[in-house]
C-alpha atoms as a PDB file:
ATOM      1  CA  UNK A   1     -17.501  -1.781 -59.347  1.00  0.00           C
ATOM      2  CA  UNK A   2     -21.559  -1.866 -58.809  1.00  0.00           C
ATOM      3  CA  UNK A   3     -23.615   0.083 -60.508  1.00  0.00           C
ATOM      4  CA  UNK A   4     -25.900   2.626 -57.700  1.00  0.00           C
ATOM      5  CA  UNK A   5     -28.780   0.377 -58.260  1.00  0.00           C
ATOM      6  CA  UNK A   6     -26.767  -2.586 -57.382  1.00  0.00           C
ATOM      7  CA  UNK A   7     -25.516  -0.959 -54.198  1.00  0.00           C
ATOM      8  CA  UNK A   8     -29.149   0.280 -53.554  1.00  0.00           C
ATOM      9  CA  UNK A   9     -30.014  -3.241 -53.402  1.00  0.00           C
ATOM     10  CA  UNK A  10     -26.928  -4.755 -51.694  1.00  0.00           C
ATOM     11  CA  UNK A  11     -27.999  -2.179 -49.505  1.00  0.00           C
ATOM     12  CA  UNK A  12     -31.384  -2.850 -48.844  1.00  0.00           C
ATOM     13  CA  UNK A  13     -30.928  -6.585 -48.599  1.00  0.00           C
ATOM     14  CA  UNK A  14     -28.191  -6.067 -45.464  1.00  0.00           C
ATOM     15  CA  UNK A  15     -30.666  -3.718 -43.876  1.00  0.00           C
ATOM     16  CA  UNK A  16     -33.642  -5.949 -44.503  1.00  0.00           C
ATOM     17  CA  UNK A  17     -31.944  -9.370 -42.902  1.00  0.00           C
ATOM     18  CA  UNK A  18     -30.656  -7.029 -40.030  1.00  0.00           C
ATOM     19  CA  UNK A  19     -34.283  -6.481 -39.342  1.00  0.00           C
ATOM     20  CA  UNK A  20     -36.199  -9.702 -39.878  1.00  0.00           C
ATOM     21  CA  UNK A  21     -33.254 -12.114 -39.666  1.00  0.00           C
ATOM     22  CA  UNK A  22     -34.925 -14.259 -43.186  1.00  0.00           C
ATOM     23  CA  UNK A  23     -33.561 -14.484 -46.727  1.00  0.00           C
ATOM     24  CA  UNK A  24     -34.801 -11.452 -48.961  1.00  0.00           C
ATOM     25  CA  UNK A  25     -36.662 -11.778 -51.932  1.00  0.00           C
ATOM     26  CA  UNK A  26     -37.166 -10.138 -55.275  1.00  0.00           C
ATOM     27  CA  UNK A  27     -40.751  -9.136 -55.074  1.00  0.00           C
ATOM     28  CA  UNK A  28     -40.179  -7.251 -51.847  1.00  0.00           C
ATOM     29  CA  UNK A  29     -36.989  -4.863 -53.172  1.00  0.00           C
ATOM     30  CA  UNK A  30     -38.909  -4.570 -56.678  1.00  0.00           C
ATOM     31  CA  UNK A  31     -41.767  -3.351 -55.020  1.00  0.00           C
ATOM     32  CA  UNK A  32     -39.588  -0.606 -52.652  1.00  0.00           C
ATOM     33  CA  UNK A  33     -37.500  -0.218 -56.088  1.00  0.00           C
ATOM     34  CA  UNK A  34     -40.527  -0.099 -58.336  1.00  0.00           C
ATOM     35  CA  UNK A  35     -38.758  -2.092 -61.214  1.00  0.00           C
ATOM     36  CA  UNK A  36     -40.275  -5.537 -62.009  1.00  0.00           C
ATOM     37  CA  UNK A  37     -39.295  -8.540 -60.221  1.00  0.00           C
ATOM     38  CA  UNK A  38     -37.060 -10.134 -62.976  1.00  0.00           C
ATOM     39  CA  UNK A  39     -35.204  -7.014 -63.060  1.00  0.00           C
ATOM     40  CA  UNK A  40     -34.714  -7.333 -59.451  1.00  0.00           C
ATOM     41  CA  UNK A  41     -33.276 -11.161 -59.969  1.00  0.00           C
ATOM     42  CA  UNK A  42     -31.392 -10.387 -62.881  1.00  0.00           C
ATOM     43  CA  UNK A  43     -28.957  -7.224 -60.418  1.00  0.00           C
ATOM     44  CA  UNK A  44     -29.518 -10.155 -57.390  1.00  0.00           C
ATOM     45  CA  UNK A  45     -27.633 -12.518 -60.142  1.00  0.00           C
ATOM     46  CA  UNK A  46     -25.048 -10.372 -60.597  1.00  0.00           C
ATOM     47  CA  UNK A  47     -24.497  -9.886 -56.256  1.00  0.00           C
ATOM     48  CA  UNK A  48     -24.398 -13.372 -56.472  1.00  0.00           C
ATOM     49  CA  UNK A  49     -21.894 -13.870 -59.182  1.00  0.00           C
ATOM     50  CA  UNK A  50     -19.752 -11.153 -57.265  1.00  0.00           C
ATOM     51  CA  UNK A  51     -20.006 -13.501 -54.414  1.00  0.00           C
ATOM     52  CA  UNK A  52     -21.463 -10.138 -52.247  1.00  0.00           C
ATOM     53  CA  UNK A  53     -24.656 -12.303 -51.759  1.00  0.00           C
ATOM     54  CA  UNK A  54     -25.781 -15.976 -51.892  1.00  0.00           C
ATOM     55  CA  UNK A  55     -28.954 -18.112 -51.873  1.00  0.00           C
ATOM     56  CA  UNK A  56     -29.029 -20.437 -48.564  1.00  0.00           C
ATOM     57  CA  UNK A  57     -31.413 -23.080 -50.189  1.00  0.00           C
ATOM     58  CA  UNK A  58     -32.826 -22.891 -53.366  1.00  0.00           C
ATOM     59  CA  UNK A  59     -36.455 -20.796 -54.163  1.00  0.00           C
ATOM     60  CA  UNK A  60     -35.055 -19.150 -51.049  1.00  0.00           C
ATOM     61  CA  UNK A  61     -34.497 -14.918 -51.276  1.00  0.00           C
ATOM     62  CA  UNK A  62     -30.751 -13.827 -50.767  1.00  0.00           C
ATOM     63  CA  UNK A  63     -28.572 -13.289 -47.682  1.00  0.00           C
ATOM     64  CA  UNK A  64     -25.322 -10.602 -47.437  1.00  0.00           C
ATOM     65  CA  UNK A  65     -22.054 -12.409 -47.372  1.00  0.00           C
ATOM     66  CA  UNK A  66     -19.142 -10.991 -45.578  1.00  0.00           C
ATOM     67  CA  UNK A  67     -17.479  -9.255 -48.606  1.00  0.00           C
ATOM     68  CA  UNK A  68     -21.268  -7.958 -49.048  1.00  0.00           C
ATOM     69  CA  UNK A  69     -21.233  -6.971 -45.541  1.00  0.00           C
ATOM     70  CA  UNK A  70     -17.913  -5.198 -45.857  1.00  0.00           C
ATOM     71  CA  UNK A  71     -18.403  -3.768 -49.070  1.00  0.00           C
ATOM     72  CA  UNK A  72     -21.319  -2.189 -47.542  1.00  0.00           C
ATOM     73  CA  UNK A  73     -19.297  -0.884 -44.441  1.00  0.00           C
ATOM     74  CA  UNK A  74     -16.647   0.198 -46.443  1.00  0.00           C
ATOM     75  CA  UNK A  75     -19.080   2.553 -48.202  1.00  0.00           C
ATOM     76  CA  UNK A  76     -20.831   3.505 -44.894  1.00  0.00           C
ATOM     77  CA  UNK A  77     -17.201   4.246 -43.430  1.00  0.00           C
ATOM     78  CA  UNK A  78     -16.370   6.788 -46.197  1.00  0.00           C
ATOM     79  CA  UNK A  79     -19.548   8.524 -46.814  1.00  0.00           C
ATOM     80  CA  UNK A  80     -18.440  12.332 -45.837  1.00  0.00           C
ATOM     81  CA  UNK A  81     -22.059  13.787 -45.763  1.00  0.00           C
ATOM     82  CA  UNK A  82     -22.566  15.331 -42.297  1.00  0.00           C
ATOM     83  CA  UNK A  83     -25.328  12.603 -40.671  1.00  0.00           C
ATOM     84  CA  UNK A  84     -27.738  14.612 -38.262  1.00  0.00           C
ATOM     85  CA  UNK A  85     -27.144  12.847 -34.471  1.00  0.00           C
ATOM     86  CA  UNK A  86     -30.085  10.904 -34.105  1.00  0.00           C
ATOM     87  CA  UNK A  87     -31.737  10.400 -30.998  1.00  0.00           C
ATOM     88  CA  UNK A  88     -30.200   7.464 -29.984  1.00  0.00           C
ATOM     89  CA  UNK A  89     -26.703   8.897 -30.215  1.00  0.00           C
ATOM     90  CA  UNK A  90     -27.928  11.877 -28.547  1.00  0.00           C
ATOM     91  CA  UNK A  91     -29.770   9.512 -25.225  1.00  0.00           C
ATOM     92  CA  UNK A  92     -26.080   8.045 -25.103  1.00  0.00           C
ATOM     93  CA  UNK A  93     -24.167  10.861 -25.175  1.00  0.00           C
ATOM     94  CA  UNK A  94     -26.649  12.429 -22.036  1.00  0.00           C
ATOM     95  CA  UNK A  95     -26.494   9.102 -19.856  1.00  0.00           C
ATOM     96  CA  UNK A  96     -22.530   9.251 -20.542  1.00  0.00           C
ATOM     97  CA  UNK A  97     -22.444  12.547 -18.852  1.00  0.00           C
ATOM     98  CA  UNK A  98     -24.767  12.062 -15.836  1.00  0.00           C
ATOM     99  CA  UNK A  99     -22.229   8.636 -14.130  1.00  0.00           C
ATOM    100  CA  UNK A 100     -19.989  10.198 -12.074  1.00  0.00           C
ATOM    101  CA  UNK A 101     -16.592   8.559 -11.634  1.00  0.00           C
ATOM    102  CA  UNK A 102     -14.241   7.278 -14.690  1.00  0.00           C
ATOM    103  CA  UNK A 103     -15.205   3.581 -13.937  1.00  0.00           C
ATOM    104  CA  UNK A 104     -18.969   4.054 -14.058  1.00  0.00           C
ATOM    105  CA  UNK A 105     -18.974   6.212 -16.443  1.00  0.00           C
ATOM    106  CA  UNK A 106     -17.302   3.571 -19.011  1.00  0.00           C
ATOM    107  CA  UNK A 107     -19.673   0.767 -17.562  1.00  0.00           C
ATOM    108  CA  UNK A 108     -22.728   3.597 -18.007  1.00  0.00           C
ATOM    109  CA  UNK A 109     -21.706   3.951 -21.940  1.00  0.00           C
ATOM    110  CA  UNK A 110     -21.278   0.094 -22.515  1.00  0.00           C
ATOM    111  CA  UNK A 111     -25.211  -0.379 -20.240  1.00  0.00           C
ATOM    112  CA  UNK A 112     -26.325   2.128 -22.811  1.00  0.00           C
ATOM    113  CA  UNK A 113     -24.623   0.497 -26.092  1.00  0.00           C
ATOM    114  CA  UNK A 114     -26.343  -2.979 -25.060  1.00  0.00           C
ATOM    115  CA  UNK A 115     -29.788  -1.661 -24.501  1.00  0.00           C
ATOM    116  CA  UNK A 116     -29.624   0.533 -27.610  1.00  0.00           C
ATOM    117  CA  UNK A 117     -28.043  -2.259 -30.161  1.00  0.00           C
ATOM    118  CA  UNK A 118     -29.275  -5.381 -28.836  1.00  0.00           C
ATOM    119  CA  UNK A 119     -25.283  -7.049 -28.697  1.00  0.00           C
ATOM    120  CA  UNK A 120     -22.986  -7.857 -26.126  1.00  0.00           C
ATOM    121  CA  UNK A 121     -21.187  -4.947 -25.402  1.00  0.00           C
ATOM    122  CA  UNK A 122     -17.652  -4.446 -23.950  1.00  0.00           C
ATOM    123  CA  UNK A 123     -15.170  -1.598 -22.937  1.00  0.00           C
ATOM    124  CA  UNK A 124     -11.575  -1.948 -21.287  1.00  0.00           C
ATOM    125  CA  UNK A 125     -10.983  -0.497 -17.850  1.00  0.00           C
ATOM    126  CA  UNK A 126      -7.824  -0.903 -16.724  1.00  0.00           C
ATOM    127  CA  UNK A 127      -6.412  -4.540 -17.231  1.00  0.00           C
ATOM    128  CA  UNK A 128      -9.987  -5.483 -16.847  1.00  0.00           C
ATOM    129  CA  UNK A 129     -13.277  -6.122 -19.652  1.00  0.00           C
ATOM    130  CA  UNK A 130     -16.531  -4.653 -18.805  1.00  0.00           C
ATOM    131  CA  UNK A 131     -19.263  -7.216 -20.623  1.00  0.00           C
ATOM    132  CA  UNK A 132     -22.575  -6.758 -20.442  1.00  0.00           C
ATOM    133  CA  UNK A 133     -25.531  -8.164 -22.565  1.00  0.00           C
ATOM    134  CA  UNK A 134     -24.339 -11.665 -23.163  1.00  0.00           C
ATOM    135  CA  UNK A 135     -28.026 -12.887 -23.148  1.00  0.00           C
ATOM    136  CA  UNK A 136     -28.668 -10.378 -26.051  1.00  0.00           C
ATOM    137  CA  UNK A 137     -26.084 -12.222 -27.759  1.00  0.00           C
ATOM    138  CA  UNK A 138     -26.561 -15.928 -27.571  1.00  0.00           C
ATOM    139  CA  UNK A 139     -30.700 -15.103 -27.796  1.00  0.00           C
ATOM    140  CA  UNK A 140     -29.717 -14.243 -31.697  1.00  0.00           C
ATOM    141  CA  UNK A 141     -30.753 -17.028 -33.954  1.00  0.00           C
ATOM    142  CA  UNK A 142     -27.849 -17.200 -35.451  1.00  0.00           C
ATOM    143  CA  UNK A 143     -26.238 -19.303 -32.111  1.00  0.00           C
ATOM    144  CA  UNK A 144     -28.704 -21.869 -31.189  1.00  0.00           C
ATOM    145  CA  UNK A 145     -26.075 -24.343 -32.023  1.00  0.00           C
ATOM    146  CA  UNK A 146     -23.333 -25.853 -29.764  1.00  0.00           C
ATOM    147  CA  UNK A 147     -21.305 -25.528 -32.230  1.00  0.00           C
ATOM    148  CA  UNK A 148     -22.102 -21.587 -32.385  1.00  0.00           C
ATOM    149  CA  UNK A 149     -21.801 -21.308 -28.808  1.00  0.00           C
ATOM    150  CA  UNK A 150     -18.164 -22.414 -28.518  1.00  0.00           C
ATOM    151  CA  UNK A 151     -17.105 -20.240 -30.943  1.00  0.00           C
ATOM    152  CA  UNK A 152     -18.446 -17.116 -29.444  1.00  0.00           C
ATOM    153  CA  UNK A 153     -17.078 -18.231 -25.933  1.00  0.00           C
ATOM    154  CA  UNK A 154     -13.983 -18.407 -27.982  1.00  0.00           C
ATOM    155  CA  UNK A 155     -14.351 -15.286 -29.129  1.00  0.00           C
ATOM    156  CA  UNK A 156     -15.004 -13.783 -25.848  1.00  0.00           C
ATOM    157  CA  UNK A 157     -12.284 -15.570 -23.182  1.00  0.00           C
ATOM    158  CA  UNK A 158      -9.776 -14.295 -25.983  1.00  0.00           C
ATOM    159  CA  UNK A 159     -11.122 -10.430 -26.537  1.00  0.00           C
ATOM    160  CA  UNK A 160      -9.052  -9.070 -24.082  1.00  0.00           C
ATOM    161  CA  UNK A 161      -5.863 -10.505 -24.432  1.00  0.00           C
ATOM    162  CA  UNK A 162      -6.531  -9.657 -27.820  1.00  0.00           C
ATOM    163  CA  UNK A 163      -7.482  -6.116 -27.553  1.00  0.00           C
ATOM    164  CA  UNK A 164      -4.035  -5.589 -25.651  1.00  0.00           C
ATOM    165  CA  UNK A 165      -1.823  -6.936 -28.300  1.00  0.00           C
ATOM    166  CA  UNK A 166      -2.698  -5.922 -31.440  1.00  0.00           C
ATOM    167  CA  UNK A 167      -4.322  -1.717 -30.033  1.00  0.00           C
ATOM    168  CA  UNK A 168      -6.453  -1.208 -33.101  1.00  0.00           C
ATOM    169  CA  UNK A 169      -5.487   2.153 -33.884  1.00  0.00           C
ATOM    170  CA  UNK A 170      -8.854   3.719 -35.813  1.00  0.00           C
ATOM    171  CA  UNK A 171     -11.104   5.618 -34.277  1.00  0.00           C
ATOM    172  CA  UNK A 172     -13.719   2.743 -35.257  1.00  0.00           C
ATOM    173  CA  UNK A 173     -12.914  -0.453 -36.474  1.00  0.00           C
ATOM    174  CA  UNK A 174     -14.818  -3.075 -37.921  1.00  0.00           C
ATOM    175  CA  UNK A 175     -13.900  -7.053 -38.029  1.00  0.00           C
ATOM    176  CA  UNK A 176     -16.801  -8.601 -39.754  1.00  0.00           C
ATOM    177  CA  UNK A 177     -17.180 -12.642 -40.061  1.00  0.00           C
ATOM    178  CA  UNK A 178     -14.299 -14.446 -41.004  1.00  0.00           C
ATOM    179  CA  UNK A 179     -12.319 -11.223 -40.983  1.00  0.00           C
ATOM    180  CA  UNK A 180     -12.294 -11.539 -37.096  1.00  0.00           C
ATOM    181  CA  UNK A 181      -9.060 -11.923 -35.669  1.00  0.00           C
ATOM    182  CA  UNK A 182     -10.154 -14.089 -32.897  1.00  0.00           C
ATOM    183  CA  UNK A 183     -13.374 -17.076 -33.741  1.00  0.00           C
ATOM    184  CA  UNK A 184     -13.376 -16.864 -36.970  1.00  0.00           C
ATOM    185  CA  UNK A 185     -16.276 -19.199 -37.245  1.00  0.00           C
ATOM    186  CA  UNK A 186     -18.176 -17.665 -34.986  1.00  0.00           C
ATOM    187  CA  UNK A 187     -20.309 -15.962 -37.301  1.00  0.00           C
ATOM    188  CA  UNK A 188     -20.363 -12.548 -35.774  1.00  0.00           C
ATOM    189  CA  UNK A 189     -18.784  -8.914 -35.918  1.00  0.00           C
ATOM    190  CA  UNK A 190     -16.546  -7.170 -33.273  1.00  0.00           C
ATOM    191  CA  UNK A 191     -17.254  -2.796 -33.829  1.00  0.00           C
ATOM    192  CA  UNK A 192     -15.143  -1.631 -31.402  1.00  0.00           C
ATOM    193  CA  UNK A 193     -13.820   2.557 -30.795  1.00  0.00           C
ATOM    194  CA  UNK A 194     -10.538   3.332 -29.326  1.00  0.00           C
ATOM    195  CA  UNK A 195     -10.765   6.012 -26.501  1.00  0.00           C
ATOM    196  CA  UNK A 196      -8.813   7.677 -23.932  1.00  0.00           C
ATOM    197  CA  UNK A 197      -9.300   7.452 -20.173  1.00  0.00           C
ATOM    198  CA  UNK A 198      -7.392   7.852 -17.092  1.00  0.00           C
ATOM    199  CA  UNK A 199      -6.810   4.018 -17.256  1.00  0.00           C
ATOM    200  CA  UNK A 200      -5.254   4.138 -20.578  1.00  0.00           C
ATOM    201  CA  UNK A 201      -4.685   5.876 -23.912  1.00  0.00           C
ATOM    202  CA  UNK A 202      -5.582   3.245 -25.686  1.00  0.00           C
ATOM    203  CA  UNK A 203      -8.842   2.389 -23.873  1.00  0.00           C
ATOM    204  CA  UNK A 204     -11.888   0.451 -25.839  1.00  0.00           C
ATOM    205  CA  UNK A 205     -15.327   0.474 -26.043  1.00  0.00           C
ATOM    206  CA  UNK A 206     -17.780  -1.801 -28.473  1.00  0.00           C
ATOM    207  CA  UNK A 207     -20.427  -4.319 -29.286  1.00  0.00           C
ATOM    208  CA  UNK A 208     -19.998  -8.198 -30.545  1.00  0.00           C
ATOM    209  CA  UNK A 209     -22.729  -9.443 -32.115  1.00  0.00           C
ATOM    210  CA  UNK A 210     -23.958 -11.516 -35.219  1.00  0.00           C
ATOM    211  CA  UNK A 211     -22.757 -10.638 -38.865  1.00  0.00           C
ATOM    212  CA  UNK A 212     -26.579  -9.601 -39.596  1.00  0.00           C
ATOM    213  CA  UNK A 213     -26.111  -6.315 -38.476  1.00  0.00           C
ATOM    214  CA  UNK A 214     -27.593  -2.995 -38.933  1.00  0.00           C
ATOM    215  CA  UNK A 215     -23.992  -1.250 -39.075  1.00  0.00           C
ATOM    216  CA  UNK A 216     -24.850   2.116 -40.225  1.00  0.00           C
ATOM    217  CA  UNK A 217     -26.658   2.735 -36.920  1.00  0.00           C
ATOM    218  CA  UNK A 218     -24.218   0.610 -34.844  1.00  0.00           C
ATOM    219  CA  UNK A 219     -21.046   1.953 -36.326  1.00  0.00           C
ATOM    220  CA  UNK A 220     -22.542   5.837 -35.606  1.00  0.00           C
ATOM    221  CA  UNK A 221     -23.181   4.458 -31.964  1.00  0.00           C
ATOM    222  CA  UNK A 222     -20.130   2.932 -31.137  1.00  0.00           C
ATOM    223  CA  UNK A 223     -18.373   5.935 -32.555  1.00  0.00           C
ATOM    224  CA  UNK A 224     -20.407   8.376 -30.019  1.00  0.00           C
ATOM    225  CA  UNK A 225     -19.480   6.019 -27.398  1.00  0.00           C
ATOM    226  CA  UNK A 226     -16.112   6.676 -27.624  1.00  0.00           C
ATOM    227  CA  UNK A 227     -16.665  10.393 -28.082  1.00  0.00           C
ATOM    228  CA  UNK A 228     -18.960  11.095 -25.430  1.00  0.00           C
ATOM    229  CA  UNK A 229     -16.694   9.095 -22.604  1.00  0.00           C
ATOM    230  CA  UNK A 230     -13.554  11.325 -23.870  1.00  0.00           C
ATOM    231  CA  UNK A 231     -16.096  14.776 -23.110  1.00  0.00           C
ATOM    232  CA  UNK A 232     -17.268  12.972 -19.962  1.00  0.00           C
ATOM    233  CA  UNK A 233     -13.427  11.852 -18.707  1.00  0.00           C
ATOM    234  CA  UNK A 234     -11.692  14.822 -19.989  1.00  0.00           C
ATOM    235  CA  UNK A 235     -14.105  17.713 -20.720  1.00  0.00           C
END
């Protein structure tokens, strides 16, 4: 169990990588923390010992691993405050409503996802996947290896097959890292959100893209996704 000042900074290291894609360092959280820096190492010790973060190379800042990344979506996934809809969510939710027939509509909400998250971004129409984005994806730095790239493509020509087979049931689900089902080497999360449509009950729409995420505002997206195409299909 972590203390709140130990999830602060779990926290703040996850949404600090998302952003700038570099290992985080002491003297930047003790300054947003306003403790001293050896406070801030001596909590980042602790992360570390809990295996939640690690040091890539050493006088190097800290990265999230993926039990730090899903410790951190665990607690995002069960917060029960009521989150205002922010105006991303809301832009989604109005472009959802203006495409017309079922097929563009679902192509409309997955154009949206990729422009507002920056990841591939998928949805299931019919016996068919939607993709778009894929050069959002493979620009990340985190697959400029070949290596990399043949475990996303992995990842990708067995998604739908996937998908069909094991019909997540939650109304969001999260497969971070190694926890994916399918490329578990790739080094990247699927955030996927089961809707219905005239194709199918168990329809999906989501994003793929690298473990450094910011899933807070992805998860909230991908969620609204699914929502707004059910209003749009069925409302």
């Amino acid at each position: 169990m972590l203390t709140p000042r130990q999830e602060k900074i779990l926290a703040a290291i996850i949404e600090q990588y998302a952003e700038v894609a570099s290992p985080v360092g002491s003297s930047l959280l003790a300054k947003a923390f306003g403790v001293s820096s050896a406070t801030v190492r001596a909590e980042m010790a602790e992360l570390e010992r809990l295996k939640l973060i690690t040091q890539p190379h050493t006088s190097a800042g800290r990265i999230p691993t993926d039990s730090g990344y899903r410790y951190y979506v665990n607690k995002v996934q069960q917060a029960t405050e009521q989150i205002p809809e922010s105006r991303a969510e809301k832009a989604l939710s109005a472009r959802v409503q203006q495409a017309g027939l079922p097929e563009q509509t679902i192509k409309n909400a997955v154009d949206t996802l990729v422009e507002l998250t920056h990841n591939l971004g998928m949805a299931t129409i019919g016996n068919q996947l939607y993709m778009s984005g894929l050069s959002n994806l493979f620009n990340q730095p985190e697959f400029v290896s070949v290596h990399s790239l043949q475990e996303v493509e992995r990842v990708l020509d067995n998604l739908q097959p996937w998908l069909r087979e094991a019909a997540p049931n939650e109304t969001v689900s999260v497969y971070i890292g190694h926890e994916n089902p399918i490329g578990r080497g790739a080094d990247c999360s699927l955030i996927i959100s089961k809707f219905r449509s005239p194709y199918s009950d168990h329809s999906y729409i989501g994003v793929l893209g690298p473990t450094r995420q910011s899933y807070r505002g992805v998860i909230n997206l991908v969620e609204r996704a699914g929502l707004a195409l059910e209003e749009a299909l069925y409302g």
